[in-house]
C-alpha atoms as a PDB file:
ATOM      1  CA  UNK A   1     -62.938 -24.677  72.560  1.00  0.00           C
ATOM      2  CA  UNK A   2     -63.271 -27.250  75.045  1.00  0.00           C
ATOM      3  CA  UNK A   3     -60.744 -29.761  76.509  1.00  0.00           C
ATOM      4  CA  UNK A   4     -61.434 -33.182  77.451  1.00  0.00           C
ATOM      5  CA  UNK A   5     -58.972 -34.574  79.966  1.00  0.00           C
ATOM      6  CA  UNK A   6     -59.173 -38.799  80.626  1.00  0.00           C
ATOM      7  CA  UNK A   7     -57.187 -39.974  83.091  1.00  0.00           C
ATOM      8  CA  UNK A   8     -56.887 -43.640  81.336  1.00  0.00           C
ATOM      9  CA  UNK A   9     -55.892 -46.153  84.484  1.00  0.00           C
ATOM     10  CA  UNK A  10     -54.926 -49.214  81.725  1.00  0.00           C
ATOM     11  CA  UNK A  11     -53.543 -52.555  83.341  1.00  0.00           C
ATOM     12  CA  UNK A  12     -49.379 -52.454  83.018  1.00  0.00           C
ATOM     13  CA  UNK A  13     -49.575 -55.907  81.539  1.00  0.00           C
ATOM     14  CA  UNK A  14     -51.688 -54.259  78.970  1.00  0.00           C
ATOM     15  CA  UNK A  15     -49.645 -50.825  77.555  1.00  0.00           C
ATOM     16  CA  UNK A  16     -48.722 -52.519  74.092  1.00  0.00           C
ATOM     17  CA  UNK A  17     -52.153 -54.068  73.598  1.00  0.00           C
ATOM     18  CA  UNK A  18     -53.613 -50.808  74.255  1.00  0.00           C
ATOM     19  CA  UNK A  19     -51.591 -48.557  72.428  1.00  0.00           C
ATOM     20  CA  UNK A  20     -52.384 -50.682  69.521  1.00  0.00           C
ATOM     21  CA  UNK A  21     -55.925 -50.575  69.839  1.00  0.00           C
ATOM     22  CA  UNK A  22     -55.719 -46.668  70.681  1.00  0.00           C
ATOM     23  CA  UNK A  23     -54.010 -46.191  67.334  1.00  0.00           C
ATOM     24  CA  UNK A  24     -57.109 -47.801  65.777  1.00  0.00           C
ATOM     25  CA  UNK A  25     -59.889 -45.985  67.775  1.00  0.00           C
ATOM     26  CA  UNK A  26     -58.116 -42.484  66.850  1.00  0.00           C
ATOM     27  CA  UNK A  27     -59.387 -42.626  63.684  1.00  0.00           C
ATOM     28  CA  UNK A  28     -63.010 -42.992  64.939  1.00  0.00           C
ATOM     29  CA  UNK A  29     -62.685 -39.872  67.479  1.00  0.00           C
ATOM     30  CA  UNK A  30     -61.315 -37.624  64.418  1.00  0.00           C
ATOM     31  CA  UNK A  31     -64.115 -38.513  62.244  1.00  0.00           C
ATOM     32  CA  UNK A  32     -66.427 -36.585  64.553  1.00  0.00           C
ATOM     33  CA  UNK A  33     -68.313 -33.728  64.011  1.00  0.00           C
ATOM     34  CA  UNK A  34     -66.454 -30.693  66.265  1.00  0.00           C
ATOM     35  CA  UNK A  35     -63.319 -32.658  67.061  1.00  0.00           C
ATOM     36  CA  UNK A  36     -60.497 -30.394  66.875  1.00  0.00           C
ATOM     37  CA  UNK A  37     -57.652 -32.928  68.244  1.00  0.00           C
ATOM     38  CA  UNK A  38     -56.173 -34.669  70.241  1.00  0.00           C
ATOM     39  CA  UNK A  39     -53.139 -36.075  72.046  1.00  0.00           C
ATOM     40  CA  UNK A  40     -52.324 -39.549  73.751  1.00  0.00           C
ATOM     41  CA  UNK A  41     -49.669 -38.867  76.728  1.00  0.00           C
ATOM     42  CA  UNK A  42     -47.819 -41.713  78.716  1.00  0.00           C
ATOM     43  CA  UNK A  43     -47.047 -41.089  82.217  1.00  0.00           C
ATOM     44  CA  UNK A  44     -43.382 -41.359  82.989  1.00  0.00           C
ATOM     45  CA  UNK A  45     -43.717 -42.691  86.583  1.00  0.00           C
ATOM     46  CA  UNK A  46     -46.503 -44.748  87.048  1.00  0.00           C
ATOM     47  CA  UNK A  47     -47.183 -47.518  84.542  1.00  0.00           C
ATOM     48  CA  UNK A  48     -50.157 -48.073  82.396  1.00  0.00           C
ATOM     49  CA  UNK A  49     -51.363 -44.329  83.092  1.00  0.00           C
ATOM     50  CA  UNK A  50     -52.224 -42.410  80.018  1.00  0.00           C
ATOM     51  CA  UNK A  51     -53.722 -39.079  79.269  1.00  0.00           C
ATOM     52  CA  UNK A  52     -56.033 -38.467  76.794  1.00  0.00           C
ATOM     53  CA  UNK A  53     -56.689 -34.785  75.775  1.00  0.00           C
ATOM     54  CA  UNK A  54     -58.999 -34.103  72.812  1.00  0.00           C
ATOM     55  CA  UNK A  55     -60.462 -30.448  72.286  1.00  0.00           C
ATOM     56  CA  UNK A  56     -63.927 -30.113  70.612  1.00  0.00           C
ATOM     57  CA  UNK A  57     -65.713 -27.340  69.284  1.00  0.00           C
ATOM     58  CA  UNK A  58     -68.421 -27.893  72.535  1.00  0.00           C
ATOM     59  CA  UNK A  59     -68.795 -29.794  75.119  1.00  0.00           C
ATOM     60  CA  UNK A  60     -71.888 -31.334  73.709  1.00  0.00           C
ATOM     61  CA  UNK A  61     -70.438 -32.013  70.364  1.00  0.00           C
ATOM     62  CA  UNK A  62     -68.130 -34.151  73.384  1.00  0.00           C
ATOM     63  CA  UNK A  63     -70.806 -35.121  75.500  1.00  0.00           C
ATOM     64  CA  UNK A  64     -74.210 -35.593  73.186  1.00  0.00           C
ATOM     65  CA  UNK A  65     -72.806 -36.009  69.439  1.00  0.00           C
ATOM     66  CA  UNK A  66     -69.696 -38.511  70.300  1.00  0.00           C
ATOM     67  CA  UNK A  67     -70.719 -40.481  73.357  1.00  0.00           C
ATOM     68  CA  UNK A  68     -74.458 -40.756  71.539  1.00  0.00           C
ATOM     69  CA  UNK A  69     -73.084 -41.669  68.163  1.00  0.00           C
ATOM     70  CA  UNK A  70     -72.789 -45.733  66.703  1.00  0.00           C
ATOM     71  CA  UNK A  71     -69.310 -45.062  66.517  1.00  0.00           C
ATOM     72  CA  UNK A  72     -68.319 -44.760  69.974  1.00  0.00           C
ATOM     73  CA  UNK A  73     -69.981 -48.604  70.517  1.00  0.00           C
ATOM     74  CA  UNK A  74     -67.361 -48.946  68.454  1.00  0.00           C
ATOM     75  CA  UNK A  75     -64.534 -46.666  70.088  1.00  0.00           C
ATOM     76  CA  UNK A  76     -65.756 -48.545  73.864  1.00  0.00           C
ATOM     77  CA  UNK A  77     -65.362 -52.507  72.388  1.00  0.00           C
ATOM     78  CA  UNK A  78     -62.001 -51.430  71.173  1.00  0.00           C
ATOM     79  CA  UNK A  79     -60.696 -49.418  74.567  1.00  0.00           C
ATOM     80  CA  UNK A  80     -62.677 -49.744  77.355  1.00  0.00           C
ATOM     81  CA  UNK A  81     -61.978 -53.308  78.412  1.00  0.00           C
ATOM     82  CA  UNK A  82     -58.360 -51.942  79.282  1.00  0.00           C
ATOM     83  CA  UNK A  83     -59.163 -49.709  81.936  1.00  0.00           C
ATOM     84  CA  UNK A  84     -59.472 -50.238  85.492  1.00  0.00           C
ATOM     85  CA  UNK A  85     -60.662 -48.491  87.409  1.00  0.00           C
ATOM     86  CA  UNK A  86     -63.045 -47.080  84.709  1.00  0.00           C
ATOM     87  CA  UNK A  87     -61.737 -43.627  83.540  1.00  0.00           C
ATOM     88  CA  UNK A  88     -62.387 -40.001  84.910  1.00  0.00           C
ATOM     89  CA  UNK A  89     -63.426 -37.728  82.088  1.00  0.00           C
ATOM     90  CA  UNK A  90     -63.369 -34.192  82.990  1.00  0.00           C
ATOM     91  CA  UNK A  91     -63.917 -30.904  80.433  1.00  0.00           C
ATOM     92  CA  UNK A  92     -61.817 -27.934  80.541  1.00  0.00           C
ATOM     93  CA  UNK A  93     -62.417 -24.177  79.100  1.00  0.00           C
ATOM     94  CA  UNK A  94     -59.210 -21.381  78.887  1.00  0.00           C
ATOM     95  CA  UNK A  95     -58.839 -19.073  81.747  1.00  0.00           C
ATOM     96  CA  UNK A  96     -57.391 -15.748  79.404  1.00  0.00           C
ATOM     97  CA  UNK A  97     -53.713 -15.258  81.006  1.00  0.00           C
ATOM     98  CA  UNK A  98     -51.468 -12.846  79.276  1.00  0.00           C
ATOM     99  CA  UNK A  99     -48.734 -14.332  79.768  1.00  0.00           C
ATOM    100  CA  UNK A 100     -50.004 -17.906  79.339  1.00  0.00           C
ATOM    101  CA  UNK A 101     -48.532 -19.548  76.001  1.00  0.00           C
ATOM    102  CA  UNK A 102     -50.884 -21.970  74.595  1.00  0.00           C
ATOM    103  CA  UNK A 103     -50.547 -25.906  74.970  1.00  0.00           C
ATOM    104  CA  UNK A 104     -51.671 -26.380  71.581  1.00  0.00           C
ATOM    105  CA  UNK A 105     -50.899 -24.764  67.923  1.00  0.00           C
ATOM    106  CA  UNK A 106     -47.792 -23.051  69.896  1.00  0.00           C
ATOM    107  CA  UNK A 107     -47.314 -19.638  68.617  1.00  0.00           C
ATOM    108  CA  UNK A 108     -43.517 -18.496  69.904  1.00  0.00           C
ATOM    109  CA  UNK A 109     -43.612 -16.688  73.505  1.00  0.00           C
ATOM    110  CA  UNK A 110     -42.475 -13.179  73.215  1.00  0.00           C
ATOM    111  CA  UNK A 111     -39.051 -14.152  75.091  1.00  0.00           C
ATOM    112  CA  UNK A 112     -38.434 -16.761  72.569  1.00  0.00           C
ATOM    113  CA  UNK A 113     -36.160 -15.713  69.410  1.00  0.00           C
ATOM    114  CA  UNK A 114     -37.012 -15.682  66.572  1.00  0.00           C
ATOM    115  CA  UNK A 115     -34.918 -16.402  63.167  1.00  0.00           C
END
């Protein structure tokens, strides 16, 4: 599994307008072949910064089959005239920690209780 992070740097004037638009485009992204998820995160103390994370299956299902695909013409008219500066887009693997609990699909930490 892979994770894309985007740091999304949308004009403040902008948040609702985007968040709308976002909403829409989601439904492109999870029509994808080897999308997995993914999460839309507001930052708290600076605003009009958002986080996108989406896992896919690869990085090229990421990189070739999404970004090459008709539907992310789409996915760019409806998002990318938000942004500025343009986006950083950066792709993540796990680094196996034993005592690491995992960001997504949360399976209760041993020091959790259980019912």
């Amino acid at each position: 599994m892979i994770l894309e992070i985007a740091m999304l740097p949308v004009r403040p004037d902008q948040s609702a307008a985007f968040e709308a638009a976002f909403a829409e485009a989601s439904a492109i992204i999870a029509s994808m072949p080897g999308y997995l998820g993914h999460s839309l995160q507001r930052c708290m103390e600076v605003p009009g910064r958002y986080a996108l994370l989406v896992r896919w299956q690869t990085l090229e299902r990421h990189t070739v089959g999404f970004r090459g695909s008709s539907e992310y013409q789409r996915w760019r008219a409806l998002l990318h005239h938000f942004y500025d500066p343009f986006p950083v887009v950066e792709h993540f693997m796990s680094v196996p920690l034993a005592a690491a609990t995992p960001l997504f699909d949360h399976e209760p930490h041993a020091s959790e209780s259980k019912p």
